[in-house]
C-alpha atoms as a PDB file:
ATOM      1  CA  UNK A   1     -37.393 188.821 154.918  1.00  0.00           C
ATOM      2  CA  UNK A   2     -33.592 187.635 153.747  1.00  0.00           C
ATOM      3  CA  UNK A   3     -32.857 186.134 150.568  1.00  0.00           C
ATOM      4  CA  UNK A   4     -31.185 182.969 150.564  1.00  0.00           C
ATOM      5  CA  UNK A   5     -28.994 182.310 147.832  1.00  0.00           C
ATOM      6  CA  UNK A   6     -28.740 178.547 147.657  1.00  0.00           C
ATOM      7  CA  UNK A   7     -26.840 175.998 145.278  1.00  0.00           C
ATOM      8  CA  UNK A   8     -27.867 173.087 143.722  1.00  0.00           C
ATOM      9  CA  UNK A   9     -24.832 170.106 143.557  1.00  0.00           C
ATOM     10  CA  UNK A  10     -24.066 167.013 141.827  1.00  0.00           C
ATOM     11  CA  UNK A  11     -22.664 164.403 143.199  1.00  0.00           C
ATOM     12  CA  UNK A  12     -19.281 162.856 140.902  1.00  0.00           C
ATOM     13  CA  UNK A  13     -16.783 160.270 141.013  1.00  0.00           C
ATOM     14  CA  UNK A  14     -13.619 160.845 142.218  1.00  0.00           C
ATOM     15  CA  UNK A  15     -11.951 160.051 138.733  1.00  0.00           C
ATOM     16  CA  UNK A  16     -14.558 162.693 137.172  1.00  0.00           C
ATOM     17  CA  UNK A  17     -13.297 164.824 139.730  1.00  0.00           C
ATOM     18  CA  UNK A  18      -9.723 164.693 139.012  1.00  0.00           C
ATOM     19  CA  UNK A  19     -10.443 165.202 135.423  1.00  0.00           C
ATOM     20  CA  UNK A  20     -12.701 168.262 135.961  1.00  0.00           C
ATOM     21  CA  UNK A  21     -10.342 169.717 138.746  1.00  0.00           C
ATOM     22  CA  UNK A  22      -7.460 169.170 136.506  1.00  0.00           C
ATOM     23  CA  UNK A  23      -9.224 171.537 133.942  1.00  0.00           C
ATOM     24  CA  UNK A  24      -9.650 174.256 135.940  1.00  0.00           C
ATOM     25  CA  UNK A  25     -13.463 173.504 137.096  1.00  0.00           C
ATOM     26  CA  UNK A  26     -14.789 174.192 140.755  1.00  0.00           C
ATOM     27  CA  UNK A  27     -14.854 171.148 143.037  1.00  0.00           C
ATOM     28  CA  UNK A  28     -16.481 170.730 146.379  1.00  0.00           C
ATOM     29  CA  UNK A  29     -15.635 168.615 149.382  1.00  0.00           C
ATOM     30  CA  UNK A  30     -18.194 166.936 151.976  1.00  0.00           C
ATOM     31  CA  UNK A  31     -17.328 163.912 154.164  1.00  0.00           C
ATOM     32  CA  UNK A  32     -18.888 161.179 153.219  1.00  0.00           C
ATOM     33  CA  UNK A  33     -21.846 161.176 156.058  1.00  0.00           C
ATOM     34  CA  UNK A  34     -22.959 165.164 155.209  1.00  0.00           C
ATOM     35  CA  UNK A  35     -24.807 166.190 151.643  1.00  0.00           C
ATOM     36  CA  UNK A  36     -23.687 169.442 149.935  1.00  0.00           C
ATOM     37  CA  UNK A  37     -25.858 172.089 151.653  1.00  0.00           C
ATOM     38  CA  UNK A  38     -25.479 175.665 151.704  1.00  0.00           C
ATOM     39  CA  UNK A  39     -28.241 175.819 154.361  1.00  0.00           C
ATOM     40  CA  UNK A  40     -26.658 173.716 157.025  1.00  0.00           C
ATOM     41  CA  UNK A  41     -25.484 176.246 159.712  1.00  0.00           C
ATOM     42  CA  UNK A  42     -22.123 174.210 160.558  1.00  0.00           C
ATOM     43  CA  UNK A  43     -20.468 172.522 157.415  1.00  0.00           C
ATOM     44  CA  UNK A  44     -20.452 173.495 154.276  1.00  0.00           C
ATOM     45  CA  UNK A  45     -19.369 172.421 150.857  1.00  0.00           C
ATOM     46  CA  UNK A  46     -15.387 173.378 151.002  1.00  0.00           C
ATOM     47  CA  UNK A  47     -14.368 174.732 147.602  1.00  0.00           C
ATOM     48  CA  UNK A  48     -10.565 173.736 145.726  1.00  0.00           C
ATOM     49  CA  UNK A  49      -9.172 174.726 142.355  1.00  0.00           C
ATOM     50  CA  UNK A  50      -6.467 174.105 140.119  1.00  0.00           C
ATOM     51  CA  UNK A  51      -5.402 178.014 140.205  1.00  0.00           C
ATOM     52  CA  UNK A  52      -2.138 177.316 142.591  1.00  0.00           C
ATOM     53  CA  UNK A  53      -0.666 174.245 140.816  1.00  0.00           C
ATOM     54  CA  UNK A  54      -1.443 172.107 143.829  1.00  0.00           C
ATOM     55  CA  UNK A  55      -2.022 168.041 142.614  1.00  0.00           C
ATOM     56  CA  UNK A  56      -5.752 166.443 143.428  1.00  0.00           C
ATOM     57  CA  UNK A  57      -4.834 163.936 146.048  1.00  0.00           C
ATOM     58  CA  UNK A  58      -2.046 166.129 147.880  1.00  0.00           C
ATOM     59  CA  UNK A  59      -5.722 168.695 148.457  1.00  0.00           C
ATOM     60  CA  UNK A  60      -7.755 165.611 149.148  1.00  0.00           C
ATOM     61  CA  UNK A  61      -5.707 163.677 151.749  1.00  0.00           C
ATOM     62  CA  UNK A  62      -5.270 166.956 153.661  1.00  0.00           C
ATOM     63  CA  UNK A  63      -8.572 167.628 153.495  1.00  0.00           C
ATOM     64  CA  UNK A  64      -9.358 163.666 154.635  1.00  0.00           C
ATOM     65  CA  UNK A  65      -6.623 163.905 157.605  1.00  0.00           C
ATOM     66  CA  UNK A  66      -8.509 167.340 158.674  1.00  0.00           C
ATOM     67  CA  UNK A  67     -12.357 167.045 158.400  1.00  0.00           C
ATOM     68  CA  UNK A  68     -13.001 163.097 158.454  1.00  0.00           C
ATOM     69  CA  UNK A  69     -13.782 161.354 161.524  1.00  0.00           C
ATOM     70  CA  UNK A  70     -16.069 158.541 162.802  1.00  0.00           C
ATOM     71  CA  UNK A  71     -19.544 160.674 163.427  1.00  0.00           C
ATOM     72  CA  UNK A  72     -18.985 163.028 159.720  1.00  0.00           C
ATOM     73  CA  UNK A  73     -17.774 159.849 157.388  1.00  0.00           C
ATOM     74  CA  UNK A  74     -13.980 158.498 157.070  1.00  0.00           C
ATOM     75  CA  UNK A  75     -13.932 159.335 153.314  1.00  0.00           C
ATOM     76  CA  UNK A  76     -14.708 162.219 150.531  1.00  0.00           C
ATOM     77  CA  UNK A  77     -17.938 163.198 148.704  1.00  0.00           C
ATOM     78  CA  UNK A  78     -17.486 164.953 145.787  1.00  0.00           C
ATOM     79  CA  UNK A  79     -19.390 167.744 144.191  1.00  0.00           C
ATOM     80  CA  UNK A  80     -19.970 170.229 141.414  1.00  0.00           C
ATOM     81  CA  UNK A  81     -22.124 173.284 141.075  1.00  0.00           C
ATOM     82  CA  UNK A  82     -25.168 172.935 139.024  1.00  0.00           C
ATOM     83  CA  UNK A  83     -27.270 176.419 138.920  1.00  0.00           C
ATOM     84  CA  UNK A  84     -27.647 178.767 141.782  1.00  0.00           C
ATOM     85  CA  UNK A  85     -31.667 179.601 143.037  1.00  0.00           C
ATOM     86  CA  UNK A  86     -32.790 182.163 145.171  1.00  0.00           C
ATOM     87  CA  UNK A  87     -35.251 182.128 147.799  1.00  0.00           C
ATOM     88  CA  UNK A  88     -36.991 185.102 148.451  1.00  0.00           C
ATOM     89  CA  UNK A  89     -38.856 184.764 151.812  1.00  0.00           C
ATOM     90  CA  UNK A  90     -39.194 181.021 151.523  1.00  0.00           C
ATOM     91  CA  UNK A  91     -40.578 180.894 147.781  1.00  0.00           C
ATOM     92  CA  UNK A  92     -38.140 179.397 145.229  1.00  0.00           C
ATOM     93  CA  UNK A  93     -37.522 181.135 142.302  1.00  0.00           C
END
């Protein structure tokens, strides 16, 4: 069997966001109608950074114009990393 190496997330404000993204932290994108997954075969949690220089809200009305619609939500979810789990033939570990 495959392992599965899964994430847990947390959802945060968008003010906690810009703080945490602001020093350097991991932040991941949903629209507002999906949950962060890694196990959904179609969309996933979408990564940003502060390593280019971009600004918060330049990243997150791009990523608005691009990936919300009607059926997937018309607004952002966001979400850090909490601890990563493995699943070993459908036992957690």
């Amino acid at each position: 069997m495959r392992n599965l190496d899964t994430r847990k997330y947390t959802r945060i404000r968008k003010n906690v966001a810009r703080k945490l993204f602001n020093e350097g932290r991991l932040i991941y994108l949903t629209p507002s109608n999906i949950v962060a997954s890694d196990s959904g075969p179609w969309i996933k949690p979408y990564p940003i950074n502060n390593r280019a220089g971009q600004d918060f809200d330049d990243i997150v009305n791009r990523y608005e114009y691009y990936n919300c619609n009607y059926e997937l939500g018309y607004y952002t979810n966001f979400w850090i990393n909490e601890e990563r789990q493995t699943i070993k033939g459908g036992v957690s570990e």
